[in-house]
Protein backbone atom coordinates (compact mmCIF):
# COMPACT_ATOMS: atom_id res chain seq x y z
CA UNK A 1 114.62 113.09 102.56
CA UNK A 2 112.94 110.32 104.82
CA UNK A 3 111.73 113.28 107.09
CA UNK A 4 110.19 114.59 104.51
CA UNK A 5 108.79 111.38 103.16
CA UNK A 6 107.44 110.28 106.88
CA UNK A 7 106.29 113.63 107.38
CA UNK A 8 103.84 113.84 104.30
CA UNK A 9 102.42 110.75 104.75
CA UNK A 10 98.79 109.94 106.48
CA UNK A 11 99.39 107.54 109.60
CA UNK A 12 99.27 104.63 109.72
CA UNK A 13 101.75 104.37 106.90
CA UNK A 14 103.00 100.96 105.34
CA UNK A 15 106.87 100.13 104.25
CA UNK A 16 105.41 99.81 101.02
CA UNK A 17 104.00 103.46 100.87
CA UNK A 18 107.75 105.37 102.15
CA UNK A 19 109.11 103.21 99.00
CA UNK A 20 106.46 104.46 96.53
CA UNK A 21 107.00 108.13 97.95
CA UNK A 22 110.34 108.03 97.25
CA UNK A 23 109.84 106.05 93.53
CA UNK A 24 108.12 109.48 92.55
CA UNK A 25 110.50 111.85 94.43
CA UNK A 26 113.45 110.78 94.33
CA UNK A 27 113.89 107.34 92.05
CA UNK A 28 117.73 107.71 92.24
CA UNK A 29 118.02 106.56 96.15
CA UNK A 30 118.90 102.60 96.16
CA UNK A 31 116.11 100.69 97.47
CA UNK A 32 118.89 98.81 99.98
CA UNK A 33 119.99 102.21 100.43
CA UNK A 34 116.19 103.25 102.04
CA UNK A 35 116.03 99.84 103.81
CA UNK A 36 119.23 100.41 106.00
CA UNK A 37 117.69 104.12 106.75
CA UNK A 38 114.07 102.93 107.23
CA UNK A 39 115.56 100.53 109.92
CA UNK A 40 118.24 103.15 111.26
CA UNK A 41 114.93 105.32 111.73
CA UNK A 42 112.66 103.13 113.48
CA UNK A 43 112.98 103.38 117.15
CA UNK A 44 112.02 100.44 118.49
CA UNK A 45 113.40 98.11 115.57
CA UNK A 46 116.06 95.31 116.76
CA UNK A 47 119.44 96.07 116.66
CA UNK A 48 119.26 99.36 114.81
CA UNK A 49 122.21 100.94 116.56
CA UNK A 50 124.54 97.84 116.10
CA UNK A 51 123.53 97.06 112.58
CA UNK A 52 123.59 101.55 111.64
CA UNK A 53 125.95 102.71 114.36
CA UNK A 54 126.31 106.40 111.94
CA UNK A 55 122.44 106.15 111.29
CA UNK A 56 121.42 105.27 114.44
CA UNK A 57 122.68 108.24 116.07
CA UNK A 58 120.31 110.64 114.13
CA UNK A 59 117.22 111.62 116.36
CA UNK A 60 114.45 108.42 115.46
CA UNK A 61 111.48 109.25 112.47
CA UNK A 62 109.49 106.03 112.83
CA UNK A 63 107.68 103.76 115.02
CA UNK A 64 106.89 100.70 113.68
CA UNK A 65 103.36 99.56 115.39
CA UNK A 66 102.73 96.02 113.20
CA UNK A 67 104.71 94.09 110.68
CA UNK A 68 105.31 96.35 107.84
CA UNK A 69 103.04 99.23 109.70
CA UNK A 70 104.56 102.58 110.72
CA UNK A 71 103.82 105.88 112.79
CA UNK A 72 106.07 109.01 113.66
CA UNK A 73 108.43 108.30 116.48
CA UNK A 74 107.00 109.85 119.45
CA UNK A 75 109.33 113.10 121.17
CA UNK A 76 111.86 111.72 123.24
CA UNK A 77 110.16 112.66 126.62
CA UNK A 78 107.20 111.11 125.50
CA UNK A 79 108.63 107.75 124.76
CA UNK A 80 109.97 107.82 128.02
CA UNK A 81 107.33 109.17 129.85
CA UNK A 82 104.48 106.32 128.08
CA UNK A 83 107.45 103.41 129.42
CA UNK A 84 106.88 104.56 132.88
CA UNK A 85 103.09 103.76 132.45
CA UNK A 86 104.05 100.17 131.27
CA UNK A 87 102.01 98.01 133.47
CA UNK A 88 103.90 95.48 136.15
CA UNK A 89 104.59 91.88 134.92
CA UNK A 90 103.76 90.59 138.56
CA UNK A 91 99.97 92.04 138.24
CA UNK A 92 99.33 90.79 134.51
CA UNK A 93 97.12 94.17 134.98
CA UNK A 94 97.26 97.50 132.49
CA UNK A 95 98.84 97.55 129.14
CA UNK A 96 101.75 100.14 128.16
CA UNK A 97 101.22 103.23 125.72
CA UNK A 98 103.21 101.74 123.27
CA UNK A 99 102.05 98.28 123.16
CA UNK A 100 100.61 96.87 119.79
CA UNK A 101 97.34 96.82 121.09
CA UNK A 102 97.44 100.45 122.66
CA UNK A 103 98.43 102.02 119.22
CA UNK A 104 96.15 99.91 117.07
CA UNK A 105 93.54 101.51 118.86
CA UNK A 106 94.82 104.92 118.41
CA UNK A 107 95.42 104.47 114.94
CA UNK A 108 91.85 102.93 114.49
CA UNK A 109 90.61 106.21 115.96
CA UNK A 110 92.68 108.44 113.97
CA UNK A 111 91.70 106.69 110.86
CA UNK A 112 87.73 107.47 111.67
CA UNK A 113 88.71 110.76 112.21
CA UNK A 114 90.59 111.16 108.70
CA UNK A 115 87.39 109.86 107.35
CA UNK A 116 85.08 111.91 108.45
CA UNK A 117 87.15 114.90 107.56
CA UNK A 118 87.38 113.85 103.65
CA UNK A 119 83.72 113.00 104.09
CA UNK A 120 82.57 116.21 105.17
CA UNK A 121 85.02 117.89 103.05
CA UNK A 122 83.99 116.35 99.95
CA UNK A 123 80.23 116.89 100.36
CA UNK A 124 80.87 120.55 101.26
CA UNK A 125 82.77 121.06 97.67
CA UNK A 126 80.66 118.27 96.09
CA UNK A 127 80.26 120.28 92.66
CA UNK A 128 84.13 121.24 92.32
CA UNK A 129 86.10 117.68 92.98
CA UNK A 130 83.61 116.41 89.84
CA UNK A 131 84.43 119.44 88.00
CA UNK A 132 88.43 118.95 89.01
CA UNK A 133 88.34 115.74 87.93
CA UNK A 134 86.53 116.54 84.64
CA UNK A 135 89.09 118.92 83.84
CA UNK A 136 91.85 116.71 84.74
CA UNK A 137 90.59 114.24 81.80
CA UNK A 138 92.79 111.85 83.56
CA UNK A 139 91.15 108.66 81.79
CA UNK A 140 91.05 107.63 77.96
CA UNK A 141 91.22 104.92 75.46
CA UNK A 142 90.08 101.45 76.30
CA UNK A 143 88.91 102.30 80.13
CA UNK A 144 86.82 104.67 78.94
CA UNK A 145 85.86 103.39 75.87
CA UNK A 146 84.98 99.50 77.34
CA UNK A 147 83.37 101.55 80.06
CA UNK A 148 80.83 103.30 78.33
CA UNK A 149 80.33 100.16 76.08
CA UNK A 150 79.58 98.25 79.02
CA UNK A 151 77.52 101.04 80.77
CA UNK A 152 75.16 101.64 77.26
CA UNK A 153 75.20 97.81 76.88
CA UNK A 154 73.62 97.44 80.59
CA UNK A 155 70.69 100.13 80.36
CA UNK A 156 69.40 98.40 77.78
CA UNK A 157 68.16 95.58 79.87
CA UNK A 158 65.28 95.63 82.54
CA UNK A 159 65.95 92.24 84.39
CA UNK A 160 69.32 90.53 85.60
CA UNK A 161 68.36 87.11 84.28
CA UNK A 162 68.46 88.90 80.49
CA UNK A 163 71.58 90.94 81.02
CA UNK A 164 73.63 88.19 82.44
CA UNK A 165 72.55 86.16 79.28
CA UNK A 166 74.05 89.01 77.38
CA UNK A 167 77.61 87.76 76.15
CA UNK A 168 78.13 91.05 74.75
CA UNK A 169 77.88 92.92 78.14
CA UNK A 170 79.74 90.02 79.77
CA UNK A 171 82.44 90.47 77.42
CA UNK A 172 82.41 94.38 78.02
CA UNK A 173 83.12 93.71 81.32
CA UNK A 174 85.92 91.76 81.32
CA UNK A 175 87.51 93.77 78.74
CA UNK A 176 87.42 96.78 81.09
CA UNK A 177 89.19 94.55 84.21
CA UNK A 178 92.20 95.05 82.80
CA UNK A 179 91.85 98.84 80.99
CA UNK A 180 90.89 99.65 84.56
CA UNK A 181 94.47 98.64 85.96
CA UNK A 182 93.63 94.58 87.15
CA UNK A 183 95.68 92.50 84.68
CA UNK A 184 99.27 93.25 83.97
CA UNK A 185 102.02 90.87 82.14
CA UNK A 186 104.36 89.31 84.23
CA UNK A 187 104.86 87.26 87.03
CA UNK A 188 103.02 89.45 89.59
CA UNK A 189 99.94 87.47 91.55
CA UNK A 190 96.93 89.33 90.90
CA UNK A 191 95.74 88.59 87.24
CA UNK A 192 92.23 88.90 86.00
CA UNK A 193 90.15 85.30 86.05
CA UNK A 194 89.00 83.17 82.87
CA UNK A 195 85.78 84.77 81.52
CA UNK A 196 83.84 81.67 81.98
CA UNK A 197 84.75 81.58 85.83
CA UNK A 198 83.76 85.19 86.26
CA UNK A 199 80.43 84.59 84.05
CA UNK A 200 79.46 81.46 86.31
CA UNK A 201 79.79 83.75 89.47
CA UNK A 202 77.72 86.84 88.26
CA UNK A 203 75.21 84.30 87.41
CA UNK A 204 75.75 82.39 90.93
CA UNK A 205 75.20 85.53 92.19
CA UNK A 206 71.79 86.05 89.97
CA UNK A 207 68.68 85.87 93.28
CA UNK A 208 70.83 88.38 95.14
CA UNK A 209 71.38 90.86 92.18
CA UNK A 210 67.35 90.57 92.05
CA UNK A 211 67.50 92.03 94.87
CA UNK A 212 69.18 95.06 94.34
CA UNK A 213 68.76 95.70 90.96
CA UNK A 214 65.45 98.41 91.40
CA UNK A 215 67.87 99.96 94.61
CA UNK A 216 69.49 103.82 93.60
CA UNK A 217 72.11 104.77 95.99
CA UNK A 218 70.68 108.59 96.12
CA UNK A 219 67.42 106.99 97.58
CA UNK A 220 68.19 104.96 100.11
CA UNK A 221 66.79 105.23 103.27
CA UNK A 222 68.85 104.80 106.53
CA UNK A 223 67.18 101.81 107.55
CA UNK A 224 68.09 99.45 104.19
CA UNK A 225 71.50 100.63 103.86
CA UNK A 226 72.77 98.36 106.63
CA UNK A 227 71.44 95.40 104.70
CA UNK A 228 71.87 96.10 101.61
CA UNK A 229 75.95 96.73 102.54
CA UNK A 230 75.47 92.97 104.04
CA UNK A 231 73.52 91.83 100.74
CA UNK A 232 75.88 93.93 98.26
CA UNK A 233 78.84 92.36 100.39
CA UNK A 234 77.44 89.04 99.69
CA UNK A 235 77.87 89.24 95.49
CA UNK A 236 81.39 91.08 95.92
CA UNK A 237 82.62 88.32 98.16
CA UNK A 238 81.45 85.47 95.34
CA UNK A 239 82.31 87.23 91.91
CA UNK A 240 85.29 85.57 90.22
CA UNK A 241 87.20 88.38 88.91
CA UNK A 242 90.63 88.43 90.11
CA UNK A 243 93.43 85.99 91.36
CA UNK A 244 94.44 88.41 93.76
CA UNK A 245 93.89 87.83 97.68
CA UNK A 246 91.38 90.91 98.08
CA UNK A 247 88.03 91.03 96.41
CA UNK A 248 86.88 94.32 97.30
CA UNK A 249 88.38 95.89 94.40
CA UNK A 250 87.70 93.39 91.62
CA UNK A 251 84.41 92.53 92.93
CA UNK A 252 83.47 95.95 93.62
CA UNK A 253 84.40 97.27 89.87
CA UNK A 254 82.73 94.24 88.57
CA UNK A 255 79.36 94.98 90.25
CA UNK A 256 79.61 98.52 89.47
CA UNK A 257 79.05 97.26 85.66
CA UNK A 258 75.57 95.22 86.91
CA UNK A 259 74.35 97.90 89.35
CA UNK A 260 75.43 101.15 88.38
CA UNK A 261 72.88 103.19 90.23
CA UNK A 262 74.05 102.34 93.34
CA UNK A 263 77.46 100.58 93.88
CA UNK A 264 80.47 102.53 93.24
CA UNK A 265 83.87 101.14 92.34
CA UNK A 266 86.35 100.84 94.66
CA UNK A 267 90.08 101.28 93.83
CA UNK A 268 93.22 101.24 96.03
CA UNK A 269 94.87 104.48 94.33
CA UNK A 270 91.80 106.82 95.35
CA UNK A 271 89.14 105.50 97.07
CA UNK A 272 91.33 103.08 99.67
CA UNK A 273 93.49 106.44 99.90
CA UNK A 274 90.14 108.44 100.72
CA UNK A 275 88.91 106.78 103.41
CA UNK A 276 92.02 104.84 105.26
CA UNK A 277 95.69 107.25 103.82
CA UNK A 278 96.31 103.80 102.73
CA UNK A 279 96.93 101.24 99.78
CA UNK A 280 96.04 98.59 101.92
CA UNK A 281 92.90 98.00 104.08
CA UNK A 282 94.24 96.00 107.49
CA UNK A 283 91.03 94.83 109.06
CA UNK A 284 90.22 92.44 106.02
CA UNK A 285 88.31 93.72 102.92
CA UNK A 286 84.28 92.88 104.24
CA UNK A 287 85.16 94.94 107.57
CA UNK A 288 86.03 98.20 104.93
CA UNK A 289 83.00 97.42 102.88
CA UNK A 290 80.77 97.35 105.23
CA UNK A 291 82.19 100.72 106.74
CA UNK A 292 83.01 102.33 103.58
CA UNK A 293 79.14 101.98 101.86
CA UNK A 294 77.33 103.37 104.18
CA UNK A 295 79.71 106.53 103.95
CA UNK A 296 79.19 106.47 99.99
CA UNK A 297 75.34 106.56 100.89
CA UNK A 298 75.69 109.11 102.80
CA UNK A 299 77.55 111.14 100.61
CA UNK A 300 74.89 110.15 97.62
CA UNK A 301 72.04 111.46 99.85
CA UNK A 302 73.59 114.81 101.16
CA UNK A 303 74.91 115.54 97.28
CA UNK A 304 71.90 114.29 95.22
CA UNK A 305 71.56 118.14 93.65
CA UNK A 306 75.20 118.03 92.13
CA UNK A 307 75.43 114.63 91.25
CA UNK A 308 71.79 115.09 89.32
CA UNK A 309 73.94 118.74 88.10
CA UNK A 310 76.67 116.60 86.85
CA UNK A 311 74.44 113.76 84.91
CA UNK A 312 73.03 116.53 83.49
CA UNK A 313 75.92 117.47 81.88
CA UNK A 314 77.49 114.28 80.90
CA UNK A 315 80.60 113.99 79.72
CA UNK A 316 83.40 111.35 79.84
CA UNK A 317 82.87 108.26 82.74
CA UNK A 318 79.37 110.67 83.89
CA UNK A 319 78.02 107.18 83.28
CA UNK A 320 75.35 107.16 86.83
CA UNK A 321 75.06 108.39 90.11
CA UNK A 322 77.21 105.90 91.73
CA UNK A 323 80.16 106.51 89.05
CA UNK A 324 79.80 110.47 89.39
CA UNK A 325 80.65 109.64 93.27
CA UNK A 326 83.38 108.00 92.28
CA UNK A 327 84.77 110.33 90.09
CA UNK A 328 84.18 113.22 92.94
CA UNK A 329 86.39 111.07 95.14
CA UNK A 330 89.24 110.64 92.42
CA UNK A 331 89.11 114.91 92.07
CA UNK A 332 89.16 114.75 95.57
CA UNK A 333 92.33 113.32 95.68
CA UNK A 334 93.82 114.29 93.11
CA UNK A 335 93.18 117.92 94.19
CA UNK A 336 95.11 116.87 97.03
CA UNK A 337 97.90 115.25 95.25
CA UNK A 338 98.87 118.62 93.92
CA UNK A 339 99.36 120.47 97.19
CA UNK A 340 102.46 119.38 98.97
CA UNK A 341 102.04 117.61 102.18
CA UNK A 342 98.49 117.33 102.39
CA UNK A 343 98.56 113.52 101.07
């Protein structure tokens, strides 16, 4: 079963991502159980054989490359083969294949690469991921509903000093935090802030959202998009809307809400998924922003016929360009999500 699991997932892969795979596919195995063969199955953990002497005789499925942060074992001939290339301590010179560094870099490369496939792949069937996620009808009750309240609530206003004097939109807004998946009882970390502290940071916020407020992501031109990732980047990084560690999420659903022309909300599930294979983005939340908007311009620019097809049709969260990206991203995935092994 872990064979299968490390074999269907995108690498990198996290601890956190085998345990999820096997929550849907098999929730009977122990979660002790996994640990003892996730560390009989790493090759290069600490004591594997001694602490699994059964386990640790089964041919290796994992290397682990940071803390928490896995790859497929290499072949046996090439594990040996990159340890001959392992530089000599005398020299301080070099740096072996399977040092941290080395497969960072690898990883790094193979994550662009992953990218730019989805990217290209999505704008090619632009027009079907909306329409798969249409049909899905994946989304209802109060994250739709608060949504489209929100949404309608917004067009009515033509400047950012009126709408964030709007209580009713403010309140909108933080009602659909937690429809969208950002608040959940219990004793978990990441809760959804008090209203008034996300109000006084939208409003903090208020000469940079001047800024953008005329911008459309589907008319960009190359040479804004850098700096208006940097200026975008800026309001995410300040908006009070979550307790949790990362802010691209929160901040990025948040300012969807104010700017919904042109910034797209970001989620772990899909969009995270889309562009990294991950949950988790490892080079710190601005680094993926700044990567990850210019893409979504792209995509905007390349795929303003269908996403101007698709307002045109309307229909449930076809609430602006930048949320019609979106939702081609979530189709996107979920399209993959129902063909074994391509996830």
């Amino acid at each position: 079963m872990l064979a299968e699991c490390v074999g269907q997932l995108d690498e990198p892969f996290r601890r956190s991502e085998i345990i999820g795979w096997f929550r849907r596919h098999h929730p009977q195995v122990n979660e002790s159980t996994l640990a003892a063969h996730i560390q009989a199955a790493t090759v290069n953990a600490e004591n594997r054989a001694q602490n699994h002497p059964h386990l640790a005789r089964r041919a290796p499925l994992l290397r682990r490359v940071d803390h928490g942060l896995y790859v497929r074992a290499a072949k046996p001939d090439t594990v040996t083969d990159a340890c001959s290339k392992s530089s000599d301590p005398g020299t301080g010179q070099g740096e072996s294949a399977d040092e941290p560094g080395a497969a960072a870099r690898r990883i790094s490369t193979r994550g662009h690469e992953r990218a730019r496939r989805n990217i290209e792949a999505l704008i090619k069937g632009f027009d079907e991921h909306v329409r798969y996620f249409e049909a899905a009808n994946a989304f209802s009750g109060p994250s739709v509903y608060f949504h489209h309240r929100a949404i309608e609530r917004r067009r009515t206003h033509t400047s950012v000093t009126d709408l964030l004097a709007d209580e009713q939109f403010l309140e909108y807004v933080y009602a659909v935090l937690p429809s969208w998946g950002m608040h959940r009882m219990g004793p978990q970390r990441a809760k959804v802030t008090d209203f008034g502290e996300l109000v006084a940071s939208l409003r903090a916020a208020a000469p940079v959202l001047e800024e953008l407020w005329p911008l459309h992501i589907t008319r960009l031109t190359p040479g804004t998009v850098h700096a208006v990732s940097k200026r975008a980047w800026q309001v995410i990084a300040g908006i009070r809307a979550s307790t949790s560690g990362t802010q691209i999420a929160a901040g990025s659903k948040t300012l969807h809400h104010v700017l919904p022309d042109l910034i797209p909300p970001i989620d772990r599930q899909y969009t995270f998924r889309f562009f990294t294979g991950q949950t988790e983005v490892r080079f710190g939340d601005q680094r993926a922003f700044l990567d990850w908007f210019p893409a979504l311009t792209e995509i905007a620019e390349r795929c303003r016929a269908p996403i101007d097809a698709a307002l045109g049709r309307g229909g449930v969260l076809t609430t602006g360009p930048a949320k019609v990206i979106d939702n081609a991203i979530i189709g996107f995935m979920q399209a993959k999500a129902a063909q074994p092994g391509t996830i």
